[in-house]
C-alpha atoms as a PDB file:
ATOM      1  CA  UNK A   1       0.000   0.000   0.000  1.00  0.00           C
ATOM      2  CA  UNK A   2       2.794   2.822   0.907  1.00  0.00           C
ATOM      3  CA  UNK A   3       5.010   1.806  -1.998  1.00  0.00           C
ATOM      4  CA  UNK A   4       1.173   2.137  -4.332  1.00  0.00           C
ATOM      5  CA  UNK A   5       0.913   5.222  -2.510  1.00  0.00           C
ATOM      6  CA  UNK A   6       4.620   6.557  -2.894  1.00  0.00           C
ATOM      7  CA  UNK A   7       4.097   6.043  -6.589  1.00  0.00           C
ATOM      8  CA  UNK A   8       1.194   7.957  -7.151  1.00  0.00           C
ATOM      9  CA  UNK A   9       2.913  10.905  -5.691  1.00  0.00           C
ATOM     10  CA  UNK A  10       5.343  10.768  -8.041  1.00  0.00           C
ATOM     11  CA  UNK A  11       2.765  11.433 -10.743  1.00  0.00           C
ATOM     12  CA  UNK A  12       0.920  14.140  -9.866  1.00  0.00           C
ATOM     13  CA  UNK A  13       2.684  14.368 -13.611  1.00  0.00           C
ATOM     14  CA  UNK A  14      13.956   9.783 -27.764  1.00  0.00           C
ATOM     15  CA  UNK A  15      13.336  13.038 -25.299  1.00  0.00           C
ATOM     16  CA  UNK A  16      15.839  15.240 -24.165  1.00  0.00           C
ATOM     17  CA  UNK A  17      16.442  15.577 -20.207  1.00  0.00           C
ATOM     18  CA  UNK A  18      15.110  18.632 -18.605  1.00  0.00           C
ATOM     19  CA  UNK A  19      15.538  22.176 -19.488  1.00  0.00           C
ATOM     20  CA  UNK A  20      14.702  25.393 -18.794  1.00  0.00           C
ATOM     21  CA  UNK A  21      11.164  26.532 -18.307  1.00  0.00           C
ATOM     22  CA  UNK A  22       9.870  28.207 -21.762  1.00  0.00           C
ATOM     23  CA  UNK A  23       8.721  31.285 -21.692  1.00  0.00           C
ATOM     24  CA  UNK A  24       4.949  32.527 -20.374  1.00  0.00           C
ATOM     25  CA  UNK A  25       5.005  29.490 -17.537  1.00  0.00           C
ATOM     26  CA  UNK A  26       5.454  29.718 -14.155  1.00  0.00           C
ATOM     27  CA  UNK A  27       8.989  30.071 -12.274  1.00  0.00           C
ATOM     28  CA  UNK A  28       9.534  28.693  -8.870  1.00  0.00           C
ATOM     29  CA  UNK A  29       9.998  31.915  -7.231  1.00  0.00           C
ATOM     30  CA  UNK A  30       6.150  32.702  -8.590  1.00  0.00           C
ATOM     31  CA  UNK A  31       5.291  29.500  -6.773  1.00  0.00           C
ATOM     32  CA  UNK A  32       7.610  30.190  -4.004  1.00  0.00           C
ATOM     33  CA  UNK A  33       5.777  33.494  -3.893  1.00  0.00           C
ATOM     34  CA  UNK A  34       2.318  32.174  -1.787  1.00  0.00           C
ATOM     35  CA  UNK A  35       1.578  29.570   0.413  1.00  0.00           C
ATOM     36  CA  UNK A  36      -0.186  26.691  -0.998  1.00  0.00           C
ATOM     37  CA  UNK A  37      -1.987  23.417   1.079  1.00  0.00           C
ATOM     38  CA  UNK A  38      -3.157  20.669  -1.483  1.00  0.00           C
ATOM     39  CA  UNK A  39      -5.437  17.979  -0.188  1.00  0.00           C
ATOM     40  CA  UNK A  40      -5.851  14.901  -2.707  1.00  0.00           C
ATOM     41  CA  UNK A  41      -8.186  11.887  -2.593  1.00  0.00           C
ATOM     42  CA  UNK A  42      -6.843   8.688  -4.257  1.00  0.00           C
ATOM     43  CA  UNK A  43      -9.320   5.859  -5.469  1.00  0.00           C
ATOM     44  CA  UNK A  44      -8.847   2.395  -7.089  1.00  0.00           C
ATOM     45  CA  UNK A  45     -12.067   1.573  -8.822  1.00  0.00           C
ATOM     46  CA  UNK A  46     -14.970   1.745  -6.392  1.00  0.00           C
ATOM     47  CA  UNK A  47     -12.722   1.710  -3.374  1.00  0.00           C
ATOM     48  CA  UNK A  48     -11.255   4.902  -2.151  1.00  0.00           C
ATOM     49  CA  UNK A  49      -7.510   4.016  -1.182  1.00  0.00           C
ATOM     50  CA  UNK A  50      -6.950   7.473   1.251  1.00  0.00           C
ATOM     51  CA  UNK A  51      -5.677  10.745   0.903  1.00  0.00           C
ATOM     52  CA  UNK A  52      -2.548  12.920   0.322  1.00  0.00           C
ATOM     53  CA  UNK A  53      -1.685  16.249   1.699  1.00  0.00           C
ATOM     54  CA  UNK A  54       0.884  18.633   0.457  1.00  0.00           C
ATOM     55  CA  UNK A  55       2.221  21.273   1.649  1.00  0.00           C
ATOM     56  CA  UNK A  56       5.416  23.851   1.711  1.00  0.00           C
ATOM     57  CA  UNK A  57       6.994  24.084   5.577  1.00  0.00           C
ATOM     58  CA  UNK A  58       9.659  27.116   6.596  1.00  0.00           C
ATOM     59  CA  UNK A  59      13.168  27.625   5.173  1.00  0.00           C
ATOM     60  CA  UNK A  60      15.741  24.979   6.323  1.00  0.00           C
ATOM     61  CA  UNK A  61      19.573  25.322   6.401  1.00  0.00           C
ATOM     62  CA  UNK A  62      20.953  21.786   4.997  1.00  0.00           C
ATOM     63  CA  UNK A  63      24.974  21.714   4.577  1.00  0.00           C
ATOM     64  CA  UNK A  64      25.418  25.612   4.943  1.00  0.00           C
ATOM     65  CA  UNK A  65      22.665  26.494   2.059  1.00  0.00           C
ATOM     66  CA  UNK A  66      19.194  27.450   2.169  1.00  0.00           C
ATOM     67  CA  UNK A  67      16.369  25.365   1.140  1.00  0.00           C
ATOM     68  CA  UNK A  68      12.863  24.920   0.508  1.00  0.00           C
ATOM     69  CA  UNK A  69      11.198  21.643   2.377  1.00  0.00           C
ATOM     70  CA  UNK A  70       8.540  19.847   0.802  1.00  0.00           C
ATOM     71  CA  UNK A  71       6.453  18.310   2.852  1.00  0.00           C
ATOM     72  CA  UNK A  72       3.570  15.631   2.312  1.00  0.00           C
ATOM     73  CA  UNK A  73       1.265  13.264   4.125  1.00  0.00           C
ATOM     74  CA  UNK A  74      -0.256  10.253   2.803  1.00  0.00           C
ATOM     75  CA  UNK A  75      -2.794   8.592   4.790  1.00  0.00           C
ATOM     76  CA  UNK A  76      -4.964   5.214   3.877  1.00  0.00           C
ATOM     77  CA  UNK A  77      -8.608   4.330   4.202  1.00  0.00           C
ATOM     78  CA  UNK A  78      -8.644   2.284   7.182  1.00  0.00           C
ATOM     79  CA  UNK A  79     -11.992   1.029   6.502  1.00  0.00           C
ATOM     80  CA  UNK A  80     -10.826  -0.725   3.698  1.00  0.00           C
ATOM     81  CA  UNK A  81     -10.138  -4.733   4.221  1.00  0.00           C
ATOM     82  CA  UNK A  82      -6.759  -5.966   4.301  1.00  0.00           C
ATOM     83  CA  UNK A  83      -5.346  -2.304   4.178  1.00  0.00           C
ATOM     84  CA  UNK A  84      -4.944  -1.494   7.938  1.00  0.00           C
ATOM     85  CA  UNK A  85      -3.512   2.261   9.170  1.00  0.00           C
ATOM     86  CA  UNK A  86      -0.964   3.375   6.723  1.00  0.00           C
ATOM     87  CA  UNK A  87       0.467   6.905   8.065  1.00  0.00           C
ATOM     88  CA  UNK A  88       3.530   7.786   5.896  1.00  0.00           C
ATOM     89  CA  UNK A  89       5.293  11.476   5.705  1.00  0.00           C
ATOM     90  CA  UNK A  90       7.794  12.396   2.895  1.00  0.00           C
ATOM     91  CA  UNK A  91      10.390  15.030   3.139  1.00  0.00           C
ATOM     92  CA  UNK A  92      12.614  16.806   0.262  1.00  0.00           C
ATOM     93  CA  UNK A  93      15.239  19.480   1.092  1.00  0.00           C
ATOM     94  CA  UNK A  94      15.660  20.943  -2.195  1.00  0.00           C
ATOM     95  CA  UNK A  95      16.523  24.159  -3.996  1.00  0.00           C
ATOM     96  CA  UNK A  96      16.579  25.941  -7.406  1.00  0.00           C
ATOM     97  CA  UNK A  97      19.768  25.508  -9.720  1.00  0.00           C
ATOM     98  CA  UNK A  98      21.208  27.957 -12.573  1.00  0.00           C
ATOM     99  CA  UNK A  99      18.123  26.722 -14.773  1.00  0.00           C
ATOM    100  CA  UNK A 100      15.633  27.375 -12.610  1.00  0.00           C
ATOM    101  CA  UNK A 101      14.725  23.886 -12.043  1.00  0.00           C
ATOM    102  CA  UNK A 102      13.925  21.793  -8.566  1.00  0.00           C
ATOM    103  CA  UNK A 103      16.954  19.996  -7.563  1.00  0.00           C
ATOM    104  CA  UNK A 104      16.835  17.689  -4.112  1.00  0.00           C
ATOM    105  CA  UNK A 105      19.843  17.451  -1.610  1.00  0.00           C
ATOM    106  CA  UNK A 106      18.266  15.327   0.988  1.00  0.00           C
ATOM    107  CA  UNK A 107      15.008  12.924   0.870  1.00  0.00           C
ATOM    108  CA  UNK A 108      12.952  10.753   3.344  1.00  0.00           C
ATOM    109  CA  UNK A 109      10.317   9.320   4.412  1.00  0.00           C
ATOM    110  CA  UNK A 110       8.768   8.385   7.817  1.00  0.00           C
ATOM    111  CA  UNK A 111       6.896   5.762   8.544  1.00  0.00           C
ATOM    112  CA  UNK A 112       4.438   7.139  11.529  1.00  0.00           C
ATOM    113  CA  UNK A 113       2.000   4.611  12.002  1.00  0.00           C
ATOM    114  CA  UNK A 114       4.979   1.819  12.578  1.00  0.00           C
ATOM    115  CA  UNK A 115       7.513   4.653  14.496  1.00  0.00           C
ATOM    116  CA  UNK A 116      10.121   4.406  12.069  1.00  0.00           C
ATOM    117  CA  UNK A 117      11.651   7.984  11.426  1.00  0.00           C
ATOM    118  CA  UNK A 118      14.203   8.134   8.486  1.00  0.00           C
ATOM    119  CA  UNK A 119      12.868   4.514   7.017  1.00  0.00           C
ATOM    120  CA  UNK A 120      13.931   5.862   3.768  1.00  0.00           C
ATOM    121  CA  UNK A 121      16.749   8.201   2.911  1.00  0.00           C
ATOM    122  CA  UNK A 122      18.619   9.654  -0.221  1.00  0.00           C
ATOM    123  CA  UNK A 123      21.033  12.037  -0.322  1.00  0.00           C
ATOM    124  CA  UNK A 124      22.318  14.155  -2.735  1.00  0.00           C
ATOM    125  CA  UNK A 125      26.216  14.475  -2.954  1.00  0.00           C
ATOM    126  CA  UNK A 126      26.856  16.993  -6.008  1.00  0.00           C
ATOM    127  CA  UNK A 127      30.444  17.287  -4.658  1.00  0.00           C
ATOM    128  CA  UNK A 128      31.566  13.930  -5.236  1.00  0.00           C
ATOM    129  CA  UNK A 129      28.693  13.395  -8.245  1.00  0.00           C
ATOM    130  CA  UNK A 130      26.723  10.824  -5.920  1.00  0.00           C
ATOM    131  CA  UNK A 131      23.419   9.709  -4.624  1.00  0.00           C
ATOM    132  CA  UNK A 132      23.773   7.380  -1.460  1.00  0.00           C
ATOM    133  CA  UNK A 133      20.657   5.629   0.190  1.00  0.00           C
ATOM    134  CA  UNK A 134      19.326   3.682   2.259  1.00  0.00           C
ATOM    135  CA  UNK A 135      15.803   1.727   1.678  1.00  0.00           C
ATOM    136  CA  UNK A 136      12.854   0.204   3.747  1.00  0.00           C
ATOM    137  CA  UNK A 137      14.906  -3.051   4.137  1.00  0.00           C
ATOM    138  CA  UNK A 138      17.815  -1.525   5.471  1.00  0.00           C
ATOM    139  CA  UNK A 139      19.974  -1.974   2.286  1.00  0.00           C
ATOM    140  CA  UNK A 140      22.136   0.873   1.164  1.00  0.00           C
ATOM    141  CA  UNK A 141      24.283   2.120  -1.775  1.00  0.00           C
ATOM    142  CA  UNK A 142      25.806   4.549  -3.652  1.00  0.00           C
ATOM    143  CA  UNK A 143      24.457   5.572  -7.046  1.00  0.00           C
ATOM    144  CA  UNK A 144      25.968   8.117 -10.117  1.00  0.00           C
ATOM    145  CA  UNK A 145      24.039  11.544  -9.542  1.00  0.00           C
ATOM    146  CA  UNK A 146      23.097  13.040 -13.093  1.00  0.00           C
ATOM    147  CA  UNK A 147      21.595  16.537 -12.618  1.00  0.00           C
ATOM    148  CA  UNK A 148      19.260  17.528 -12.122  1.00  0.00           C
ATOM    149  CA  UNK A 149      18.665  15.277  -9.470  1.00  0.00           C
ATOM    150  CA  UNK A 150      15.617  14.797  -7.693  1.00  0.00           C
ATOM    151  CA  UNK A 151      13.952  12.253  -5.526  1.00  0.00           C
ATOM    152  CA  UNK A 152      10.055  11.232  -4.813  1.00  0.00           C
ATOM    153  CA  UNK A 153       7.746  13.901  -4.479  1.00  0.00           C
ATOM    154  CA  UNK A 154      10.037  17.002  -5.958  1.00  0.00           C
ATOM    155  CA  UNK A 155       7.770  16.328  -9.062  1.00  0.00           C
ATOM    156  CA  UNK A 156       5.408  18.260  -7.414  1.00  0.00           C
ATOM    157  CA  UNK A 157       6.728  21.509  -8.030  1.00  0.00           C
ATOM    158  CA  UNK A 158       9.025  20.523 -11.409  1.00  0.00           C
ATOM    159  CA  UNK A 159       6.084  18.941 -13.570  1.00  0.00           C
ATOM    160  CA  UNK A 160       4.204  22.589 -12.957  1.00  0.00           C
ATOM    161  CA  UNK A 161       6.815  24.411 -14.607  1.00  0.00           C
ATOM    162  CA  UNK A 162       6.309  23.112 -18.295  1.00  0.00           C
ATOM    163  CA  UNK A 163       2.310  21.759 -17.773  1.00  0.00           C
ATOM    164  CA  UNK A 164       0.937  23.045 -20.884  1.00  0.00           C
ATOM    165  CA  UNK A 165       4.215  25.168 -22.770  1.00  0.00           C
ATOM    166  CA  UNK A 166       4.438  22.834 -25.749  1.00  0.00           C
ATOM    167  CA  UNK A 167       7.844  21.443 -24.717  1.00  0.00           C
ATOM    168  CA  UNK A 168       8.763  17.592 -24.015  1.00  0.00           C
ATOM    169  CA  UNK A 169      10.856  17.111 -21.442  1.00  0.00           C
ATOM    170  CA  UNK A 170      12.180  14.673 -18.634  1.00  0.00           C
ATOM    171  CA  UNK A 171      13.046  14.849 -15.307  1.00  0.00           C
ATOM    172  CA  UNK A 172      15.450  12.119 -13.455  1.00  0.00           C
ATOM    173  CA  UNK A 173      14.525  11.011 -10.086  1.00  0.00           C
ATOM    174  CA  UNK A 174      16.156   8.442  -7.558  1.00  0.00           C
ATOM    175  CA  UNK A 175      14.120   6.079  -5.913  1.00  0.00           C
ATOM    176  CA  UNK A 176      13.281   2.427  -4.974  1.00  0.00           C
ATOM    177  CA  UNK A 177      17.285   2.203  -5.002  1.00  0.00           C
ATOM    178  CA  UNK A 178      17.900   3.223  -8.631  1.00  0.00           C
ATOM    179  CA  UNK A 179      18.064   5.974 -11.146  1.00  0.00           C
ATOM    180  CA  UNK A 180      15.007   6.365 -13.354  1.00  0.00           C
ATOM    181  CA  UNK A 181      13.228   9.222 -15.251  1.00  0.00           C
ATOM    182  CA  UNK A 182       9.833  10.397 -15.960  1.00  0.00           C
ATOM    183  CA  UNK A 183       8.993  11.509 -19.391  1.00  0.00           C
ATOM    184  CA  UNK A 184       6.627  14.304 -20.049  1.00  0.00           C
ATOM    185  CA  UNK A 185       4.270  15.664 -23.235  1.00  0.00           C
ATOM    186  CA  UNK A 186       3.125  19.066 -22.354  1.00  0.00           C
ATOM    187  CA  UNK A 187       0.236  20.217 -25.494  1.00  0.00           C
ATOM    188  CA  UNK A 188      -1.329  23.611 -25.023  1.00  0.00           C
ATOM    189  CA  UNK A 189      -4.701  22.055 -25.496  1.00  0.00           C
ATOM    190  CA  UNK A 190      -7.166  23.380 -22.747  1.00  0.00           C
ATOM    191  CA  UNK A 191     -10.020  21.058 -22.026  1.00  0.00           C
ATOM    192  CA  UNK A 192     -12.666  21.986 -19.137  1.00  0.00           C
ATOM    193  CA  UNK A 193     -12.897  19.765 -15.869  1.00  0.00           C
ATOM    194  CA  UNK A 194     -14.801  19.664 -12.534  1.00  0.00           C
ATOM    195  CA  UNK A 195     -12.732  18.915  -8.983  1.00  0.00           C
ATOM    196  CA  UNK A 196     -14.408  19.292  -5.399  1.00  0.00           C
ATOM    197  CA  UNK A 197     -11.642  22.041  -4.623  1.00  0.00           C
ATOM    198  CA  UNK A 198     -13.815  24.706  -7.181  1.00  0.00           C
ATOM    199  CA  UNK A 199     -16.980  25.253  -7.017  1.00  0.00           C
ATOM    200  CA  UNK A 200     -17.174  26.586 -10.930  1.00  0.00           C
ATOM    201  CA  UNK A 201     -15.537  23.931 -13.857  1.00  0.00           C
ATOM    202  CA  UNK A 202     -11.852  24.704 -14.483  1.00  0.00           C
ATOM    203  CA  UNK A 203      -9.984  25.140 -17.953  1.00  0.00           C
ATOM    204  CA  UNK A 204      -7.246  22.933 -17.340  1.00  0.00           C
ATOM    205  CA  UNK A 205      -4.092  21.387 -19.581  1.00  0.00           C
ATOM    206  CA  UNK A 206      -3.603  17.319 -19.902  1.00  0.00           C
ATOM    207  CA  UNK A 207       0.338  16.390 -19.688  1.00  0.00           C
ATOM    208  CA  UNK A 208       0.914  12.651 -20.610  1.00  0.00           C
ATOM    209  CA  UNK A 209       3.576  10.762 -20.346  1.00  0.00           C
ATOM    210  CA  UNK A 210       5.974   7.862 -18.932  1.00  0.00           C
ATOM    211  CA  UNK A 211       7.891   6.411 -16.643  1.00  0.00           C
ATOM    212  CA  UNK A 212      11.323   4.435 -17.145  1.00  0.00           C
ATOM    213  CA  UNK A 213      12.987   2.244 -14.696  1.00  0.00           C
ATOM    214  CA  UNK A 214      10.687   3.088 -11.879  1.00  0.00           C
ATOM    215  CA  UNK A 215       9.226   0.190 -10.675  1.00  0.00           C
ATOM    216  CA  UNK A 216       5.342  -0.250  -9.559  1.00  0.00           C
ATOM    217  CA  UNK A 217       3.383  -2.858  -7.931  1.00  0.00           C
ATOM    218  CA  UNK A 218      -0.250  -3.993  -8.966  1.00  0.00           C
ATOM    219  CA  UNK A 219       0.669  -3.908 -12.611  1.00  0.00           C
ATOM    220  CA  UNK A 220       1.501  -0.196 -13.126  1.00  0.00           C
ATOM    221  CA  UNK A 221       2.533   0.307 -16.394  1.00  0.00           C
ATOM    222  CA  UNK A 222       4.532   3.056 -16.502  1.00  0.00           C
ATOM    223  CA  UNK A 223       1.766   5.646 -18.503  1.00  0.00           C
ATOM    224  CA  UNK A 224       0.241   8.521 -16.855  1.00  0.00           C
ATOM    225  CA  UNK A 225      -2.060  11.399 -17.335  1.00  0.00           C
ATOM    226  CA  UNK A 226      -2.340  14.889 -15.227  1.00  0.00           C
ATOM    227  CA  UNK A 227      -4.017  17.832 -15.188  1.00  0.00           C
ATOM    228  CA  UNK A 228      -3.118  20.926 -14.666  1.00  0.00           C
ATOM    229  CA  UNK A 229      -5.154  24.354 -14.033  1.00  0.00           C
ATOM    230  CA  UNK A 230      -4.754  26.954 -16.625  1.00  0.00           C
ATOM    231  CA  UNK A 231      -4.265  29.385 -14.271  1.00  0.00           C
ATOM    232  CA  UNK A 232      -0.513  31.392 -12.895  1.00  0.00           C
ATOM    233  CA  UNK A 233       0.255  28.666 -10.942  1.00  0.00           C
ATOM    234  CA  UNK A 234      -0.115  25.749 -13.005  1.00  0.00           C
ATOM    235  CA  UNK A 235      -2.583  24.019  -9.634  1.00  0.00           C
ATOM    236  CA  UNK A 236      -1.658  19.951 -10.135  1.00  0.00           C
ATOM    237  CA  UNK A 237      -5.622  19.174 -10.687  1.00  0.00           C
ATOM    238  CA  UNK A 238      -5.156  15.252 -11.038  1.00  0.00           C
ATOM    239  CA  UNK A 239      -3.463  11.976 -12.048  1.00  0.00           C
ATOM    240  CA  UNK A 240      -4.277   8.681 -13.280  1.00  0.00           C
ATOM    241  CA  UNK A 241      -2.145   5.990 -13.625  1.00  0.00           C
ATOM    242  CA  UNK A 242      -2.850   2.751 -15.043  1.00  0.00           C
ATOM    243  CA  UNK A 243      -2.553  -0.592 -12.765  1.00  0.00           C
ATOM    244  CA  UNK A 244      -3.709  -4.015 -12.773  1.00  0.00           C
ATOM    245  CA  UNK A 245      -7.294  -3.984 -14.325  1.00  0.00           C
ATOM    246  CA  UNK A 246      -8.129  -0.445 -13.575  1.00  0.00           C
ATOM    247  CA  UNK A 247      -6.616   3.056 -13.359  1.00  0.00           C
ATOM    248  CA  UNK A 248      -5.622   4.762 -10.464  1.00  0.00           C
ATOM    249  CA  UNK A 249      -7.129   8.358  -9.528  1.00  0.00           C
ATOM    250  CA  UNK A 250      -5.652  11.264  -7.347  1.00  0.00           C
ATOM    251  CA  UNK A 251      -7.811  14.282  -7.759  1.00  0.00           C
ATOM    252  CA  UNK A 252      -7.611  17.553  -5.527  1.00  0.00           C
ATOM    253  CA  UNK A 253     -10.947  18.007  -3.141  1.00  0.00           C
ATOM    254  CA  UNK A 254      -8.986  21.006  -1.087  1.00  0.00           C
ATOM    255  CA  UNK A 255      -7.116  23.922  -2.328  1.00  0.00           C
ATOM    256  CA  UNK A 256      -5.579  26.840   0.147  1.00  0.00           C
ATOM    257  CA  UNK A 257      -3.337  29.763  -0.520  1.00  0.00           C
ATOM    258  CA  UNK A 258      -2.131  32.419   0.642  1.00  0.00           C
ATOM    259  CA  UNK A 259      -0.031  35.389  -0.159  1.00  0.00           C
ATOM    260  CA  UNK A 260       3.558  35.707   1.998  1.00  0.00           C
END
């Protein structure tokens, strides 16, 4: 369930690796410029799995530099048979590089439900070109870092940056103890869509895409869809991802923000 979970976060979103933001679409600092709380409900067919919650905490200093910390909750349906409490937070220290992209320095993940803290952890060593990490098993390594490097849930902010600008790209990201990538189509095509979070229908772009050496349980396939809102911010609207006999669903039912 957290590992399903875990990998629905990380779509909430021959091509070339990532580059810079085209013009017209949101930069970080405009995203960096309110406070935003997302609250997502994810469902499985009839049966609705639980809920994620994302959100941007304070400044942190992580190895003498400043960075922003990403912080999300994912929380199952206990009512659900077989699926139990499943209380899991995610971390990412990360900040933006020369290109104006997302890059992590320090990931994990804590199991709360089971009280284990740091059950997960990757870290970012640009000095000596590394990722080292350690896993839910215990096992750790030491992988090649190839920049930008990110980890888990980072996509949240770097999949909002090209949603809908007409430019295929792909971002790498290190997790489940290897390098992988997402690929991403980003058409300008607006299409109109209804979420709980808005209480008028939303013009909204599609970005589809793929994953590549990121492995997923029940069948995942790799394909995704998301929507984003055609709006400054580029909102992450929704995500389905297809699994054994079915599709997966995330779709936003709460939307705050603020200005700073």
């Amino acid at each position: 369930m957290t590992r399903f979970l875990l990998l629905i976060l990380l779509l909430i979103p021959g091509l070339s690796l990532a580059q810079k933001p085209p013009e017209g679409q949101p930069s970080l600092d405009d995203l960096f410029s309110i406070k935003e709380t997302f609250r997502y409900e994810v469902k499985y067919g009839f049966f609705k799995l639980g809920w994620v919650e994302v959100s941007l905490l304070p400044d942190t200093m992580y190895n003498g530099k400043l960075h922003k910390h990403l912080f999300t909750k994912i929380e199952s349906n206990s009512k659900i048979p077989f699926i139990g409490t499943e209380i899991d937070h995610f971390h990412s220290l990360f900040y933006e590089n020369e290109d104006g992209l997302p890059v992590t320095s320090y990931y994990w993940k804590d199991n709360v439900d089971e009280n284990e803290y740091k059950e997960i952890e990757y870290v970012f060593d640009r000095e000596n070109g590394v990722v080292t990490y350690k896993e839910e098993d215990n096992t750790r390594d030491t992988l090649s870092l190839k920049e930008p490097a990110t980890a888990g849930h980072i996509i949240f902010y770097f999949s909002r940056l090209f949603a809908g600008g007409d430019i295929d790209h792909s971002m790498p990201v290190y997790v489940t103890k290897e390098e992988g990538a997402i690929h991403f189509k980003n058409p300008s095509k607006l299409e109109t869509r209804k979420y709980a979070a808005f209480d008028e229908p939303v013009q909204a772009y599609l970005t589809t895409g793929q994953t590549e050496n990121i492995a997923g349980p029940f069948g995942f396939s790799g394909e995704f869809r998301a929507w984003f809102m055609n709006d400054d911010l580029r909102v992450p609207l929704e995500a389905r991802v297809k699994v054994f006999l079915g599709n997966a669903i995330v779709k936003l039912i709460e939307y705050k923000v603020e200005e700073l």
